[in-house]
C-alpha atoms as a PDB file:
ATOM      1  CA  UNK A   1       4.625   9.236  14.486  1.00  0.00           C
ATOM      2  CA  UNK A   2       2.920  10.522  11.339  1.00  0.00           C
ATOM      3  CA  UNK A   3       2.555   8.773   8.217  1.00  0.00           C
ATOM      4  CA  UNK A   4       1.993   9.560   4.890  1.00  0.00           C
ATOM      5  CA  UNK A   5       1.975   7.838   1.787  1.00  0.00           C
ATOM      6  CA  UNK A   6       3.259   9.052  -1.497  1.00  0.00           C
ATOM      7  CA  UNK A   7       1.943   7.382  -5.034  1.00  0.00           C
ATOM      8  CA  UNK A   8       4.801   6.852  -7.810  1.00  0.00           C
ATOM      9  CA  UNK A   9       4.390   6.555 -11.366  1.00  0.00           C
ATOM     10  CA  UNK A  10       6.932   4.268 -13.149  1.00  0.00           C
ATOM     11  CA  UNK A  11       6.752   4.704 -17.341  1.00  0.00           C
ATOM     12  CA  UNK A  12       8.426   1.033 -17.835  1.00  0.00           C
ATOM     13  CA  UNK A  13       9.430   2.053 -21.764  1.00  0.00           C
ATOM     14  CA  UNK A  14      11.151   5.293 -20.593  1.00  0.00           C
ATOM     15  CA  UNK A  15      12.099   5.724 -17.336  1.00  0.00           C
ATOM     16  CA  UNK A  16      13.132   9.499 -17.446  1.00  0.00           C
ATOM     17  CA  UNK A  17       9.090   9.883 -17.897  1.00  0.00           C
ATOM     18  CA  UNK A  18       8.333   8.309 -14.116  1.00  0.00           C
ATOM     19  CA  UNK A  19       7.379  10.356 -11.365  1.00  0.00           C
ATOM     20  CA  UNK A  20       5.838  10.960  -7.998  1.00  0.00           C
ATOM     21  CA  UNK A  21       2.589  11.948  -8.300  1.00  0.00           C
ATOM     22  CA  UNK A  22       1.013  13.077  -4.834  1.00  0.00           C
ATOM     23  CA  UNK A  23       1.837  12.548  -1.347  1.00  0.00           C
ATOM     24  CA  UNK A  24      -1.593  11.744   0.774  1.00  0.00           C
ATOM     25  CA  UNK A  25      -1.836  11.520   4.621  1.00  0.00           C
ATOM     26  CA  UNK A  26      -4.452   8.925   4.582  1.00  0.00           C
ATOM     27  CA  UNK A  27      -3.882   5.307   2.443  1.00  0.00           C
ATOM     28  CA  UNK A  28      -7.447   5.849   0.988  1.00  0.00           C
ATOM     29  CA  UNK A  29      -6.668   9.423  -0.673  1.00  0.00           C
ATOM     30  CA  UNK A  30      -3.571   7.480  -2.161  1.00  0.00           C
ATOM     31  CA  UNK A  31      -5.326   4.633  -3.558  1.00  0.00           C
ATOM     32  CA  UNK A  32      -8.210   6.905  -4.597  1.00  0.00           C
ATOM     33  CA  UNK A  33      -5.253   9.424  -6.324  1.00  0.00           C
ATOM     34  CA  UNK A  34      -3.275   6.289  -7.813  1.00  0.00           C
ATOM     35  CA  UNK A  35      -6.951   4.642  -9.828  1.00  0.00           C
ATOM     36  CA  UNK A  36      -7.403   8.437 -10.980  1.00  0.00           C
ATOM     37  CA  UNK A  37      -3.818   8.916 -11.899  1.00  0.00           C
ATOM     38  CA  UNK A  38      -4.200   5.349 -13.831  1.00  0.00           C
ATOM     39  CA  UNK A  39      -7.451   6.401 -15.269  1.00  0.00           C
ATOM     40  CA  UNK A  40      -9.806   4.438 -13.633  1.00  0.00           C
ATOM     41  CA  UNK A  41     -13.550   5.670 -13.005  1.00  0.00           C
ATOM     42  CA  UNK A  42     -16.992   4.468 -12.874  1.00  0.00           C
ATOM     43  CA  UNK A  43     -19.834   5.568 -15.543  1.00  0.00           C
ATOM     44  CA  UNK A  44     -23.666   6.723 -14.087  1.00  0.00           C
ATOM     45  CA  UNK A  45     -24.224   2.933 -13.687  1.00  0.00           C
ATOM     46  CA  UNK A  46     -20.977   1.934 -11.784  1.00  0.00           C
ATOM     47  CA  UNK A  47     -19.404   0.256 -14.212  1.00  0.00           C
ATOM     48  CA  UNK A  48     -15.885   0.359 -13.805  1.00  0.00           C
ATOM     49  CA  UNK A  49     -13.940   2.158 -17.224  1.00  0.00           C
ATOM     50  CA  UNK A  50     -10.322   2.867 -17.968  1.00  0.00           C
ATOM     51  CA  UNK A  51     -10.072   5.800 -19.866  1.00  0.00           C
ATOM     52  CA  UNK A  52     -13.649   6.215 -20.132  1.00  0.00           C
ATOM     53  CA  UNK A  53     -13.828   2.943 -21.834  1.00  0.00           C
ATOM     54  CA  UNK A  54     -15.608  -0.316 -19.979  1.00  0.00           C
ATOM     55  CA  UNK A  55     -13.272  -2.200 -18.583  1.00  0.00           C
ATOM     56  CA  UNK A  56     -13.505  -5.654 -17.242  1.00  0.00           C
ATOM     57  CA  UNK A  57     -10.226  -6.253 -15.690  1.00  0.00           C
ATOM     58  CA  UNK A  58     -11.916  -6.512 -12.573  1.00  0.00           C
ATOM     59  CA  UNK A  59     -15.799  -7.103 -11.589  1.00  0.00           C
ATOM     60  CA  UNK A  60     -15.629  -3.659  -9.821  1.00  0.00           C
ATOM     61  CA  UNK A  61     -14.238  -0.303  -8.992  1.00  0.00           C
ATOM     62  CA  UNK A  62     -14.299  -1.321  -5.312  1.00  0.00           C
ATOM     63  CA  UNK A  63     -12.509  -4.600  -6.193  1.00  0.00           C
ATOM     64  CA  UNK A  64      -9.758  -2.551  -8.076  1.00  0.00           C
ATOM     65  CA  UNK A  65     -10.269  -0.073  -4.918  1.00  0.00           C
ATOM     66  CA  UNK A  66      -9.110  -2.910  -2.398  1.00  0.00           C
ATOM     67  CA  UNK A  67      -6.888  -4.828  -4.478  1.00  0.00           C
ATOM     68  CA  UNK A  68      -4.575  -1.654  -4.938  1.00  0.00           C
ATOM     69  CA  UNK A  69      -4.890  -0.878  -1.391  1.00  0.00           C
ATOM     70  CA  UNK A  70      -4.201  -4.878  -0.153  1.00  0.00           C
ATOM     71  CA  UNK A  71      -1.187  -4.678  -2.849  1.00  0.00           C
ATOM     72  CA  UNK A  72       0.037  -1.046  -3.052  1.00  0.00           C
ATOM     73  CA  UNK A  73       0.508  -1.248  -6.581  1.00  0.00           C
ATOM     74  CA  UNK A  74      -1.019  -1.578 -10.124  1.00  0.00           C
ATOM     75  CA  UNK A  75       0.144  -2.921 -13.144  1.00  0.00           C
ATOM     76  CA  UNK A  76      -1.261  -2.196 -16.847  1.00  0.00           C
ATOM     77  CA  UNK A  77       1.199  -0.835 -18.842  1.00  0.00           C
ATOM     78  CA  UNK A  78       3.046   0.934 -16.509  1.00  0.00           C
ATOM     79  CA  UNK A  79       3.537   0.724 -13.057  1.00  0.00           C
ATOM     80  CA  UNK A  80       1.801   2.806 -10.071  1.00  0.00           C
ATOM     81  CA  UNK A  81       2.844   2.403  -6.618  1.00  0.00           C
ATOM     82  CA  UNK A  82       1.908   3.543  -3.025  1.00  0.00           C
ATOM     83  CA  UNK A  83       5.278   3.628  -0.952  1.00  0.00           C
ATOM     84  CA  UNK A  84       4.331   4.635   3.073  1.00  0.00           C
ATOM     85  CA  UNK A  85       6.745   7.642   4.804  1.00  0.00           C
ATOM     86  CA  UNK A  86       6.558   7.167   8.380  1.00  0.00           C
ATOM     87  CA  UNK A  87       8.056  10.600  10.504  1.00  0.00           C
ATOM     88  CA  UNK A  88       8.603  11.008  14.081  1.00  0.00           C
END
């Protein structure tokens, strides 16, 4: 069996604007895709921004890092998901 896992972007005002973003064959490269998708980065000092802005929605980018791969989704605005594809 192989398994991907595929990253969705849901625009919750207008829905005709969601979309898949990426398929990834490793849950990390999908959680890593999602936070950049979503905006989410780190300055020279690791502080965790949002559109280059701080941020403190969470202490850290690694908390943000394992709470959207624990969850498989992130909500702000709109919504990002991870859905897994398993093949034979």
């Amino acid at each position: 069996m192989h398994t991907t896992y595929t990253v969705i972007y849901i625009n919750t005002d207008r829905l005709e604007y969601s979309e898949v973003i990426d398929t990834y064959n490793s849950l990390h490269f999908a959680v890593l895709g999602l936070l950049k998708t979503a905006h989410y980065d780190t300055d020279n000092e690791g502080n965790l921004r949002q559109y280059r802005r701080h941020t403190d929605e969470y202490e850290s980018f690694e908390e943000l890092y394992q709470d959207v791969k624990f969850n498989r989704v992130l909500e702000d605005f709109d919504i990002y998901t991870i859905r897994e594809n398993v093949a034979d």
